[in-house]
N, C-alpha and C. Protein backbone atom coordinates (compact mmCIF):
# COMPACT_ATOMS: atom_id res chain seq x y z
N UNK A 1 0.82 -1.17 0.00
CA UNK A 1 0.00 0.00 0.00
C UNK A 1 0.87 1.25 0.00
N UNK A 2 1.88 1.36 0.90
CA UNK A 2 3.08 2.41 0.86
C UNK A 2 3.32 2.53 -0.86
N UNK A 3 4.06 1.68 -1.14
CA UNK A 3 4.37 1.99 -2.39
C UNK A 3 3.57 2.41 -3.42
N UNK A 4 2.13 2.30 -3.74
CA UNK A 4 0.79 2.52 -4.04
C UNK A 4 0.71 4.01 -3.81
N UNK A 5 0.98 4.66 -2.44
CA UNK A 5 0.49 5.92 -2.27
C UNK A 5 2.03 6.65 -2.71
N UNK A 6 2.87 6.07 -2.90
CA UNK A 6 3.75 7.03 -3.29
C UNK A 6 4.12 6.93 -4.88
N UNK A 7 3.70 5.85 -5.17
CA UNK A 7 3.42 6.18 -7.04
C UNK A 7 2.16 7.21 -7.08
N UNK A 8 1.26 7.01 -6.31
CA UNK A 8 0.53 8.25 -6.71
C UNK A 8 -0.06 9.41 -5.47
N UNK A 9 1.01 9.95 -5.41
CA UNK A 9 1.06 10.98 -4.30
C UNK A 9 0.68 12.19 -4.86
N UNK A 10 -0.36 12.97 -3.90
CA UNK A 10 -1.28 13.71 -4.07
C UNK A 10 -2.52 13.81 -4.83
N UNK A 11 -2.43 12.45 -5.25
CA UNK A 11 -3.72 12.06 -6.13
C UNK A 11 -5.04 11.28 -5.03
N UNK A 12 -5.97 11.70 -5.41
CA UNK A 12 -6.90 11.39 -3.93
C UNK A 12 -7.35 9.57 -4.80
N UNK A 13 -6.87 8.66 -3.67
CA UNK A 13 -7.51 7.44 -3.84
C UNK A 13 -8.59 6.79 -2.96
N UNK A 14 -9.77 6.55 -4.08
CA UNK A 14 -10.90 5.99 -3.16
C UNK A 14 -10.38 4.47 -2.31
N UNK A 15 -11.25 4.43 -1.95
CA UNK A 15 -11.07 2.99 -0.92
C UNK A 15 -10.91 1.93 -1.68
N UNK A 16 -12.01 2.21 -2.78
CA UNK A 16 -11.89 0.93 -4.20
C UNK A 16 -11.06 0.30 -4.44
N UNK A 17 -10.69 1.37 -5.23
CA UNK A 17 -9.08 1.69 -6.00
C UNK A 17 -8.46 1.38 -5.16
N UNK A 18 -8.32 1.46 -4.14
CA UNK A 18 -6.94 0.90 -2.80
C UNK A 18 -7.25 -0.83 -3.02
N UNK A 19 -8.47 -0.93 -2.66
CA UNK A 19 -8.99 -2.80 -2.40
C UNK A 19 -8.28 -3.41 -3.98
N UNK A 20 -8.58 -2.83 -5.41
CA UNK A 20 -8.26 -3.01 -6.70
C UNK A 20 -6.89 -3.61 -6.95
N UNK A 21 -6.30 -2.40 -6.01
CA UNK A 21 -4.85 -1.95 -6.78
C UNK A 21 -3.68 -3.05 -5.37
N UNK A 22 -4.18 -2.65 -3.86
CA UNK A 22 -3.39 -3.35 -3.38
C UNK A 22 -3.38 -4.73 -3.09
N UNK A 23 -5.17 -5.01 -2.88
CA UNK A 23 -5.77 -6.54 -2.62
C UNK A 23 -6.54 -6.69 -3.71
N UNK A 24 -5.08 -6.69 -4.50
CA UNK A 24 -6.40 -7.53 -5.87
C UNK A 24 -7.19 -8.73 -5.74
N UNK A 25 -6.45 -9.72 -5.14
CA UNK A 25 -7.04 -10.80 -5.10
C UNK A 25 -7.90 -11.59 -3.94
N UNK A 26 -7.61 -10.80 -3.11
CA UNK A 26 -8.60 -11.04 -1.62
C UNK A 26 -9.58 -10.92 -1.25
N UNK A 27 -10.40 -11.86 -1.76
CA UNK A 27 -11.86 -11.32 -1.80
C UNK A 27 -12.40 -11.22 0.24
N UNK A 28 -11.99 -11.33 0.84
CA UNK A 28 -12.09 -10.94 2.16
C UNK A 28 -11.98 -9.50 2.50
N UNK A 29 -11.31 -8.86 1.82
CA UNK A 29 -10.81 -7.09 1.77
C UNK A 29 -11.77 -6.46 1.71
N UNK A 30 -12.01 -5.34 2.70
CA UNK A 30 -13.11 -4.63 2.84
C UNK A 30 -12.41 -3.24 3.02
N UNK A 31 -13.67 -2.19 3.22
CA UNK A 31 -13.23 -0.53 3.39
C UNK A 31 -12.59 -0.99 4.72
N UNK A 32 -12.97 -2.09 5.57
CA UNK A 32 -12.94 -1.51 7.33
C UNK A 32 -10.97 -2.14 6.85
N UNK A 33 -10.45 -2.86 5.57
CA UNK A 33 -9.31 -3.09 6.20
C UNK A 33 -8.68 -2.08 5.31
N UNK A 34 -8.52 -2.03 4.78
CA UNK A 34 -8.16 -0.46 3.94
C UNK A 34 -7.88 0.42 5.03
N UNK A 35 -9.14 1.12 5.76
CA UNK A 35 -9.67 1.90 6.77
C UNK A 35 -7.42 1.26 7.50
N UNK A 36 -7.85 -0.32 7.86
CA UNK A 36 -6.80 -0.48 9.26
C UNK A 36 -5.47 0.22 8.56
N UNK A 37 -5.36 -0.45 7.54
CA UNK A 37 -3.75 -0.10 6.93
C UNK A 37 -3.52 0.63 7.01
N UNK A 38 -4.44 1.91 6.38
CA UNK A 38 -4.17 3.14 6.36
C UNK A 38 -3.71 3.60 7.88
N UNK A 39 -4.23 3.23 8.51
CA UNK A 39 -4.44 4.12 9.99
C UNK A 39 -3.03 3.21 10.47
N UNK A 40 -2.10 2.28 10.33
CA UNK A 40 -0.83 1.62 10.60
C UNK A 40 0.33 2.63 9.44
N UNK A 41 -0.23 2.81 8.55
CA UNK A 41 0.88 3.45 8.04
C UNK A 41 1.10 4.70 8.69
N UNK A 42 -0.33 5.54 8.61
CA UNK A 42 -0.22 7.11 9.54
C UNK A 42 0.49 6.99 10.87
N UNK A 43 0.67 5.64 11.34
CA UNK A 43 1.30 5.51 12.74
C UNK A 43 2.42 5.72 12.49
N UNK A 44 3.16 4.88 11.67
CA UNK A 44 4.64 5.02 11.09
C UNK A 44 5.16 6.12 10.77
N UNK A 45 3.93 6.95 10.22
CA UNK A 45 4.47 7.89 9.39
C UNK A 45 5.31 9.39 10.54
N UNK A 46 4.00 8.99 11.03
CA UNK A 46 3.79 9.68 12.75
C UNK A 46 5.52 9.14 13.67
N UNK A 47 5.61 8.08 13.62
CA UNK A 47 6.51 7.41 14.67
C UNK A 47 8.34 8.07 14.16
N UNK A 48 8.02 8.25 12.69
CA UNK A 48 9.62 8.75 11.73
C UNK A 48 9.06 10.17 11.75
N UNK A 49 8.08 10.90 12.53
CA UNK A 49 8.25 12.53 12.19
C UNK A 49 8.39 13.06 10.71
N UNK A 50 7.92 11.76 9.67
CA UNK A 50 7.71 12.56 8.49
C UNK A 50 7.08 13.14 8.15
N UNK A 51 7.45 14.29 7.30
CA UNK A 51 6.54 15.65 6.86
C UNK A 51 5.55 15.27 5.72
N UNK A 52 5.78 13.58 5.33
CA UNK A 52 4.47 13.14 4.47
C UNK A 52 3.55 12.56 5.71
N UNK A 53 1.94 12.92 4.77
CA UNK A 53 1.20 12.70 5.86
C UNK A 53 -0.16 11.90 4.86
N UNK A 54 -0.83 11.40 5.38
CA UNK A 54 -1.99 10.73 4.82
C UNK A 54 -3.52 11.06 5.28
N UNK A 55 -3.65 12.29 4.26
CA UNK A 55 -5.04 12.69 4.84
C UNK A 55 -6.57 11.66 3.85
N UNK A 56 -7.30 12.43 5.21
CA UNK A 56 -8.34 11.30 4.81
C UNK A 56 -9.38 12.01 4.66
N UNK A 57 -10.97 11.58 3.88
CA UNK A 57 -12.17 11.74 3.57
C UNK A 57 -12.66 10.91 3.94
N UNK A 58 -14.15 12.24 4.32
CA UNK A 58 -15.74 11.05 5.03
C UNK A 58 -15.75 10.20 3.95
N UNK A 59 -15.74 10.42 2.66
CA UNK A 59 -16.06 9.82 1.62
C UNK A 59 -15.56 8.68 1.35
N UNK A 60 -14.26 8.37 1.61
CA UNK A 60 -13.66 7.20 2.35
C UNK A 60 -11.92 6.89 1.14
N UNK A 61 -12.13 8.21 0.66
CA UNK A 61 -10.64 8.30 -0.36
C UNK A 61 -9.69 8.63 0.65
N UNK A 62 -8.54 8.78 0.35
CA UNK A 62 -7.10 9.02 0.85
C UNK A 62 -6.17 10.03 -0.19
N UNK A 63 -5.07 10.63 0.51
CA UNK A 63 -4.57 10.79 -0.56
C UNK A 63 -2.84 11.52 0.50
N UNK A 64 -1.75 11.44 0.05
CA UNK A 64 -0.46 10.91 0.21
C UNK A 64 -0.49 12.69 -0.07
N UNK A 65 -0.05 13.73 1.17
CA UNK A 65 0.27 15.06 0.78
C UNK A 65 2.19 14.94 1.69
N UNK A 66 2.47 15.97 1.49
CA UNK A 66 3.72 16.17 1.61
C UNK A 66 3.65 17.41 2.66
């Protein structure tokens, strides 16, 4: 998924497109795990004090700002 948001950084990705692109094949993959990853990477991101950050929408997109 990291690598996902940094090929396309600053581009807003729906939840879909995340389930599509990172769990192509898992048909078990839902928004709520999307939802988790995301919220493990923002930890990381958080834990290294990097100035990239991963903002989020009610709508349930993401998108990789700097």
């Amino acid at each position: 998924m990291q690598d996902y948001f940094l090929l396309n950084q600053n581009k807003e990705l729906s939840t879909e497109e995340l389930l599509n692109h990172v769990w192509k094949n898992d048909l078990d993959a839902n928004s709520e795990v999307v939802w988790i990853y995301v919220s493990y990477l923002r930890q990381k991101l958080q834990s290294i004090q990097s100035s990239v950050r991963i903002e989020g929408d009610k709508g349930g997109s993401y998108k990789l700002v700097k």
